[in-house]
Protein backbone atom coordinates (compact mmCIF):
# COMPACT_ATOMS: atom_id res chain seq x y z
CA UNK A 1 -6.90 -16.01 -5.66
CA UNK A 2 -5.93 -16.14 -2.13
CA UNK A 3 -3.03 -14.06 -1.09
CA UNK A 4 -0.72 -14.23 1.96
CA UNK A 5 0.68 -10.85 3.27
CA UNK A 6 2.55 -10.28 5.87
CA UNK A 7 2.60 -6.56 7.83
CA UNK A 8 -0.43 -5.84 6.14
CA UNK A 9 -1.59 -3.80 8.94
CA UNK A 10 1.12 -1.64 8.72
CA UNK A 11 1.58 1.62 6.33
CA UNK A 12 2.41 0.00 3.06
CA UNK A 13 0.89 -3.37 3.68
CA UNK A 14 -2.48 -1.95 4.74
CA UNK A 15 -2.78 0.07 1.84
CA UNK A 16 -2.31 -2.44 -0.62
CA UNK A 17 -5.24 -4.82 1.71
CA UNK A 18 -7.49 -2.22 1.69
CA UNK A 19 -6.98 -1.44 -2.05
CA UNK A 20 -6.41 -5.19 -3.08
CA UNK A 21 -10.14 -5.82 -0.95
CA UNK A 22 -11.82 -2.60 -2.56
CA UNK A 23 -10.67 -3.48 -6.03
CA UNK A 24 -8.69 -0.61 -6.53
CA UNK A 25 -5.69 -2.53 -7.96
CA UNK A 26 -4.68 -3.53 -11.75
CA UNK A 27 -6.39 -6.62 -12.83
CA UNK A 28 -8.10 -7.74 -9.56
CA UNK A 29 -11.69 -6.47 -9.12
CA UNK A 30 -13.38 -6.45 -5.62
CA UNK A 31 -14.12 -9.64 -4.42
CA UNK A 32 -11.60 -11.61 -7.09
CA UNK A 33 -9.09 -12.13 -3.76
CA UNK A 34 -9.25 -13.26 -0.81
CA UNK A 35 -6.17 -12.54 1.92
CA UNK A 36 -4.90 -13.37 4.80
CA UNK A 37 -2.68 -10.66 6.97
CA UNK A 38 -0.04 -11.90 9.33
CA UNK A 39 1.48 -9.10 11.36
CA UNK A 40 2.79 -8.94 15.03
CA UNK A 41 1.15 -5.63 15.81
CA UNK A 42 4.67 -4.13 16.82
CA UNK A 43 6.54 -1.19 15.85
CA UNK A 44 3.92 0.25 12.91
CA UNK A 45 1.82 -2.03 12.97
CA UNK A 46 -2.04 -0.99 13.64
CA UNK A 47 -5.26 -2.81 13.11
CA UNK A 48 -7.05 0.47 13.00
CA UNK A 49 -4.84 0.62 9.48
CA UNK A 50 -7.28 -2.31 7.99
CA UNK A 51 -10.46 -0.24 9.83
CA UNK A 52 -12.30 0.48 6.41
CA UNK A 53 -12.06 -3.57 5.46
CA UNK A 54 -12.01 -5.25 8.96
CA UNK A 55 -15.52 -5.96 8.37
CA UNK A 56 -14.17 -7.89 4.58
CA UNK A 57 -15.86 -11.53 4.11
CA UNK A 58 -12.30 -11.64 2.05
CA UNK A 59 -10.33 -10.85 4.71
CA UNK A 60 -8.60 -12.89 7.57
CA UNK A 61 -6.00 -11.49 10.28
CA UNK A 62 -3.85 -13.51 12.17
CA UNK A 63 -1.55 -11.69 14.73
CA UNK A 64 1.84 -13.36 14.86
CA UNK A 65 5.76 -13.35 13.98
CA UNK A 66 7.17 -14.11 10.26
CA UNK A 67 9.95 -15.80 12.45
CA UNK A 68 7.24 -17.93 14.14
CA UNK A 69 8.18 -20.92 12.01
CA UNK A 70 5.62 -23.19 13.51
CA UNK A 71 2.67 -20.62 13.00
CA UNK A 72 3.66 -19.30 9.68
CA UNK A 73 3.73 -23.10 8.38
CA UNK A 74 0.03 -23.57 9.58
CA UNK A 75 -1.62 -20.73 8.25
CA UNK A 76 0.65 -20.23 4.68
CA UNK A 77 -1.08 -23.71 3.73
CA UNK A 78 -3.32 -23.28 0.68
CA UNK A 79 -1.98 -19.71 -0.54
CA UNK A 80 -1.50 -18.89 -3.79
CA UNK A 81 1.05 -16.00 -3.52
CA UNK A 82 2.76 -14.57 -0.55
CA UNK A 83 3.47 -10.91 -0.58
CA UNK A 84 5.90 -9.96 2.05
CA UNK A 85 5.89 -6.39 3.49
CA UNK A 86 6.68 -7.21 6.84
CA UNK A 87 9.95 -5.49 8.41
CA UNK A 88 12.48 -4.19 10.42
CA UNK A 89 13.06 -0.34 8.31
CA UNK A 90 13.81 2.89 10.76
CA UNK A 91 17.49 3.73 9.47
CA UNK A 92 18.06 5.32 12.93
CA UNK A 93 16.89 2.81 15.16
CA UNK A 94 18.78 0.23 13.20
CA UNK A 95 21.96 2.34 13.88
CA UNK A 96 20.99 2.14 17.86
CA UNK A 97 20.48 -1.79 17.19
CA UNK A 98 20.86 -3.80 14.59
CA UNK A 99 20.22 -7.28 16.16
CA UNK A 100 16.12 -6.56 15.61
CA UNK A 101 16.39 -6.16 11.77
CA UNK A 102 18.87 -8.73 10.69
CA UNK A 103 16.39 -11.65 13.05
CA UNK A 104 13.25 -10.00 11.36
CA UNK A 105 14.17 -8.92 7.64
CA UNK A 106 16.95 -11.84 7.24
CA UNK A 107 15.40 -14.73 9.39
CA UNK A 108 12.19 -14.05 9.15
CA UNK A 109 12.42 -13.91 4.99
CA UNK A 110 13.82 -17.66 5.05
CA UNK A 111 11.34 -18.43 7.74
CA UNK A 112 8.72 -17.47 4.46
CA UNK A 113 11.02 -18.60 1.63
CA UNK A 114 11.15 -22.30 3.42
CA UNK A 115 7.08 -22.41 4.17
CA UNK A 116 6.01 -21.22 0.40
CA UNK A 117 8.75 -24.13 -0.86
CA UNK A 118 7.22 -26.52 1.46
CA UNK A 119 3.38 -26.08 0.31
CA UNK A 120 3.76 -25.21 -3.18
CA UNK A 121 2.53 -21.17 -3.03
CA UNK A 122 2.55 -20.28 -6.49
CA UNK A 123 4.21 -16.78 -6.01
CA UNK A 124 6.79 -14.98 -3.81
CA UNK A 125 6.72 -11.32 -3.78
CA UNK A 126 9.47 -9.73 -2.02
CA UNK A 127 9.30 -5.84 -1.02
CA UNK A 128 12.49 -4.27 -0.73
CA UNK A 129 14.16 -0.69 -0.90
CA UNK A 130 16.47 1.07 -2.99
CA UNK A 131 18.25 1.68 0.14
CA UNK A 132 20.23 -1.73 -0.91
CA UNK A 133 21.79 0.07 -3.45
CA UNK A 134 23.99 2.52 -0.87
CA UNK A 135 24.68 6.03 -2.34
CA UNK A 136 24.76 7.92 -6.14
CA UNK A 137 26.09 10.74 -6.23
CA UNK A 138 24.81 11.45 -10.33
CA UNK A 139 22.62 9.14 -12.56
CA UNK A 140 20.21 6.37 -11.65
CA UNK A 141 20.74 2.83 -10.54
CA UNK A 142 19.47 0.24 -12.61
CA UNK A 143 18.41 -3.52 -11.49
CA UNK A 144 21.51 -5.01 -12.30
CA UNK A 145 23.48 -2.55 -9.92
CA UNK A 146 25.29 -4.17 -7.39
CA UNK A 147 24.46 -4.58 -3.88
CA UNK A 148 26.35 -2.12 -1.50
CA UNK A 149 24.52 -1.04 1.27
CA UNK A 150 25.21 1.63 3.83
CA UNK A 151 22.97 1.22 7.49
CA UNK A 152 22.08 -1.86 9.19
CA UNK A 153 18.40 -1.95 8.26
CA UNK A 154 19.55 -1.79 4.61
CA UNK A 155 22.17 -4.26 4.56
CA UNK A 156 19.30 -6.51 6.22
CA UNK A 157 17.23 -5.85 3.75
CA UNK A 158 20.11 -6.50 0.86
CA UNK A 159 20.33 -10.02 3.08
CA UNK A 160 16.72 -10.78 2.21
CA UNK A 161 16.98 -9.95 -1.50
CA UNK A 162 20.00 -12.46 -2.12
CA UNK A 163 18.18 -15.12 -0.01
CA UNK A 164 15.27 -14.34 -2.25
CA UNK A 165 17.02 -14.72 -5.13
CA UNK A 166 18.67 -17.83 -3.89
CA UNK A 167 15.39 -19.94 -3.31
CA UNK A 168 14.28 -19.00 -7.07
CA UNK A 169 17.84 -19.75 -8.59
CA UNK A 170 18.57 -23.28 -6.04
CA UNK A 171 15.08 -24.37 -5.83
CA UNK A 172 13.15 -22.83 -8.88
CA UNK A 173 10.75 -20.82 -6.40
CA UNK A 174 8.77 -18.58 -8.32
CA UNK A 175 9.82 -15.04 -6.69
CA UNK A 176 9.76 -11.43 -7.80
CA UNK A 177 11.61 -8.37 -5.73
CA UNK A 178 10.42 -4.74 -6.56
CA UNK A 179 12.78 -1.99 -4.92
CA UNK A 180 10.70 1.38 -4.03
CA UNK A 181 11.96 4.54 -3.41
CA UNK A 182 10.88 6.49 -0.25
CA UNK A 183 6.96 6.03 0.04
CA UNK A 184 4.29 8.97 1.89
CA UNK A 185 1.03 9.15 2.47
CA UNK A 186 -1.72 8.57 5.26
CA UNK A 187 -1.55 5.79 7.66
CA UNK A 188 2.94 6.44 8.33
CA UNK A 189 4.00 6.02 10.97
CA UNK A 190 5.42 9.25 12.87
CA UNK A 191 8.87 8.43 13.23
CA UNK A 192 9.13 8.86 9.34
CA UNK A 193 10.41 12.15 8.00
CA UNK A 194 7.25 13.36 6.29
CA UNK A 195 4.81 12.30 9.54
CA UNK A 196 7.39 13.32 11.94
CA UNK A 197 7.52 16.41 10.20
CA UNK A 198 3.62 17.36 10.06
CA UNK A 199 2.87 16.03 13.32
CA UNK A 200 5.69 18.31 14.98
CA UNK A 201 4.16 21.09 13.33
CA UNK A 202 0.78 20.21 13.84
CA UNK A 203 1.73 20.41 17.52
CA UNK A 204 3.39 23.94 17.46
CA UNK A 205 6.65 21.94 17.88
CA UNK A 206 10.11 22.43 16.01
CA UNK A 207 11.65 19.90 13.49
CA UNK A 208 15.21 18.50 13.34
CA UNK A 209 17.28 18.63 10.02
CA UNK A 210 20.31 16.48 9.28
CA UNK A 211 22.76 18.88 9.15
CA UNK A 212 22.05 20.99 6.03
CA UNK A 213 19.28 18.95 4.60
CA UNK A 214 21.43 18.56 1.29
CA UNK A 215 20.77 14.91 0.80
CA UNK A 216 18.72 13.78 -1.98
CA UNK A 217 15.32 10.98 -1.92
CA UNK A 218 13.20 10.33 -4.66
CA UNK A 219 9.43 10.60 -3.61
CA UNK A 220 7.10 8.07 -4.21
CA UNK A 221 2.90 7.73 -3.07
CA UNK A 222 1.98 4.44 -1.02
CA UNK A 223 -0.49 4.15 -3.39
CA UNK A 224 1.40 3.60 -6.44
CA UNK A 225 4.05 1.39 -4.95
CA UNK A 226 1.32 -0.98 -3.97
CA UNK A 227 -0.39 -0.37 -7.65
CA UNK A 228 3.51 -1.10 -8.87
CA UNK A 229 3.64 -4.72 -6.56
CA UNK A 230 0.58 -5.61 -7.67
CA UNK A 231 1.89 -5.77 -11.16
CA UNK A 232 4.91 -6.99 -10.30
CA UNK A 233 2.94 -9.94 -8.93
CA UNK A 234 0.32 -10.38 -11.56
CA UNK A 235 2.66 -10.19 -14.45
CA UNK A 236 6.80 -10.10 -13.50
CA UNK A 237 9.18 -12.10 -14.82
CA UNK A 238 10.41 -14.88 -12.16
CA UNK A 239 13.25 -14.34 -10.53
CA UNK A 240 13.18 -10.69 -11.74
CA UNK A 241 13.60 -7.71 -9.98
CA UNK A 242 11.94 -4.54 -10.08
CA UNK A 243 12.49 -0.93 -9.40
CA UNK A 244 9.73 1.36 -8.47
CA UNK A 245 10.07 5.12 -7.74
CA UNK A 246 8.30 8.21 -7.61
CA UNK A 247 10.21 10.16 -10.17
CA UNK A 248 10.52 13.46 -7.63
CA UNK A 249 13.83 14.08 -6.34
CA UNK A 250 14.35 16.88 -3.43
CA UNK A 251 16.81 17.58 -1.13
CA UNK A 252 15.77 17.27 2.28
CA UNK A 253 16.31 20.81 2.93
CA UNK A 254 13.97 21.27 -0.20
CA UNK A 255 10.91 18.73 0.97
CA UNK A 256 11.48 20.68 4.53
CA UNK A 257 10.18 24.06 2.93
CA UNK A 258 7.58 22.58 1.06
CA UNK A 259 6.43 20.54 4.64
CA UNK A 260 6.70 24.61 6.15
CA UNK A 261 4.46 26.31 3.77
CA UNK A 262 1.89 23.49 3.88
CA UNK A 263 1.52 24.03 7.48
CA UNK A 264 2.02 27.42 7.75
CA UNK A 265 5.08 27.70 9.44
CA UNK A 266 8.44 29.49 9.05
CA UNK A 267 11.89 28.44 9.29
CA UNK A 268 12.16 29.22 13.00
CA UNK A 269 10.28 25.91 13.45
CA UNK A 270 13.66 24.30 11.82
CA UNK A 271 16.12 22.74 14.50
CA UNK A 272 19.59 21.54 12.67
CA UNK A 273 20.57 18.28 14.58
CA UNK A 274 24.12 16.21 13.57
CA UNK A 275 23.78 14.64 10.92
CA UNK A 276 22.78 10.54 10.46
CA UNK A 277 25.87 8.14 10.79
CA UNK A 278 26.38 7.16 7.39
CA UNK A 279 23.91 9.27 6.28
CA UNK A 280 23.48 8.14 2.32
CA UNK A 281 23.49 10.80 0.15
CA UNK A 282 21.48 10.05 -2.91
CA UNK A 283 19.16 7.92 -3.69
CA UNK A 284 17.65 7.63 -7.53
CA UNK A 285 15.96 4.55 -9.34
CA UNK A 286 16.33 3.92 -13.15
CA UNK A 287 12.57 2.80 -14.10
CA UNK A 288 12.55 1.70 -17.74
CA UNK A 289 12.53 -1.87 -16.62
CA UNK A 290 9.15 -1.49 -15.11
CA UNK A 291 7.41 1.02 -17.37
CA UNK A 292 8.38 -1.21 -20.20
CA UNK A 293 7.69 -4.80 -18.93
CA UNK A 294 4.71 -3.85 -16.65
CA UNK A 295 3.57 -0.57 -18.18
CA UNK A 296 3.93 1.40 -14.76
CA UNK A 297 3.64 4.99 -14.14
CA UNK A 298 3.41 6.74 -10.74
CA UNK A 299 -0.25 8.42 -11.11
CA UNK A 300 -0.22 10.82 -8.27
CA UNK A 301 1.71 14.02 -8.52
CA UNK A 302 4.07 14.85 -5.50
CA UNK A 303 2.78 18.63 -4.98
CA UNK A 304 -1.03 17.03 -4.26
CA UNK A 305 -0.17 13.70 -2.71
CA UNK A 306 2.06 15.86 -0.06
CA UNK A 307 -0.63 18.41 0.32
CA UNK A 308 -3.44 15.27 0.41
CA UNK A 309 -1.20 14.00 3.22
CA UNK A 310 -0.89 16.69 5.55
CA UNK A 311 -4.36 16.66 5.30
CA UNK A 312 -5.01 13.38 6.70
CA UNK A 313 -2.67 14.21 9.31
CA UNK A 314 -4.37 17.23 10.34
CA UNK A 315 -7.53 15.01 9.91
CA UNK A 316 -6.61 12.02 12.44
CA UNK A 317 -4.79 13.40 15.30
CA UNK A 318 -6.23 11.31 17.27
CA UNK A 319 -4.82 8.34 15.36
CA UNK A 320 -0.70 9.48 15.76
CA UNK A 321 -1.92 11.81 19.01
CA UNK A 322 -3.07 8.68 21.33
């Protein structure tokens, strides 16, 4: 199977290279794929992600733009399924400027959409958020909730997931869109809440908390989500969406603490800052659809996959230190 995947050398995408190559993924054993990674090498991006496969008979990197029409149509050509990580996704910066996300999560989707049309890839995998959703204050949102999205980055986003949908329902592209809750792990980048965190701490320095850390994420490991695509690829219904979280919920104020003890620090390392524009307060995903159609369950357990992380962190300086 050959498999098209764009910002695979960034945190998410690289993970699910590395364990697509190694054979660490449900139903593909080592060697059964071959894949080709397109990413620009921009914000997140990092070949040093792909390090432990760079050296992969089945793997080939190209360094270029999903909006690069012209390049994406030369090397999507003989693909069997495109799985499309590549984006625009720091709330904050999208609040600063939102002109970068809607050209790379809207554009460069249909830039995708049109090439797998044109040379018959078999399947389109679409990566989104549940940050499409917007805000819930009790309960969990299932897949047929609709669309109402809060930031820029995630009403980009919700723009990519209706143009998805569109090319399956107008032109009978086979597509699938899984919707993950906020992923951790090694290889994030620092401008992410957990990194940020450790990395502040790990330098003696202080950490800013939206206001009074009351809202609410659901907690999910990179490695499931990619475990949970995978499937989604493999065996999802076309046209179908997905949701795919973690199952832990904390306040911010809550995964703060835990981020302190690891570390070793106090609460004098805290520094409140005003809060987010906008700032969502809830986020929760219903997941019956996927544990009962795919048979997923997150593996890893938050207190060990947070702990595991730090670890890394304190690990690699020298790879968010340079």
């Amino acid at each position: 199977m050959r498999i098209f995947v764009t910002g695979g050398a960034g945190f998410i995408g690289s993970q699910y290279v590395r364990a697509l190559l190694s054979g660490e993924l449900p139903g593909t054993p080592a060697g059964a794929a071959r894949v080709t990674v397109l990413d620009v090498l921009g914000h997140g991006g990092d070949l040093r992600n792909l390090a432990p496969v760079s050296g992969h008979p089945g793997l080939t990197f190209v360094r270029g733009d999903i909006r690069d029409a012209q390049l994406v149509d030369e090397v999507v050509r003989g693909h069997d399924a495109i799985v499309h990580f590549a984006a625009e996704s720091h709330v904050d910066r999208s609040i600063e400027d939102a002109h970068a996300f809607v050209s790379t999560n809207v554009l460069g989707t249909q830039v995708l959409l049109d090439a797998a049309r044109r040379h018959g890839v078999g399947r389109f995998a679409h990566v989104s958020t549940d940050e499409v959703y917007g805000s819930i204050p009790v309960g969990s949102w299932t897949e047929e909730q609709p669309l109402a999205p809060n930031s820029p980055y995630a009403a980009s986003k919700a723009g990519s997931d209706l143009l998805v949908l569109a090319a399956h329902r107008t032109h009978g592209l086979d597509t699938v869109i899984t919707r993950c809750s906020n992923n951790y792990g090694p290889h994030q980048d620092p401008e992410k809440v957990i990194p940020r965190f450790v990395t502040n701490l790990l330098r003696g320095r202080r950490v800013p908390l939206y206001g009074e850390g009351a809202n609410v994420r659901e907690w999910l490991h990179v490695a499931d989500h990619c475990a949970a695509v995978h499937l989604a690829l493999r065996n999802g219904r076309s046209g179908h969406v997905y949701n795919v979280g973690g199952g832990t919920e904390l306040t911010n104020r809550e995964l703060t603490a835990l981020l302190l003890e690891i570390c070793g620090s106090g609460w004098d390392m805290v520094e409140r800052v005003a809060d987010r524009l906008g700032h969502d307060q809830r986020y929760s995903l219903d997941m019956a659809k996927i544990r009962r159609e795919l048979g997923f369950t997150p593996r890893q357990s938050f207190d060990t996959g947070l702990k595991d992380t730090v670890e890394w962190y304190r690990e690699n300086a020298s790879w968010w230190n340079g």
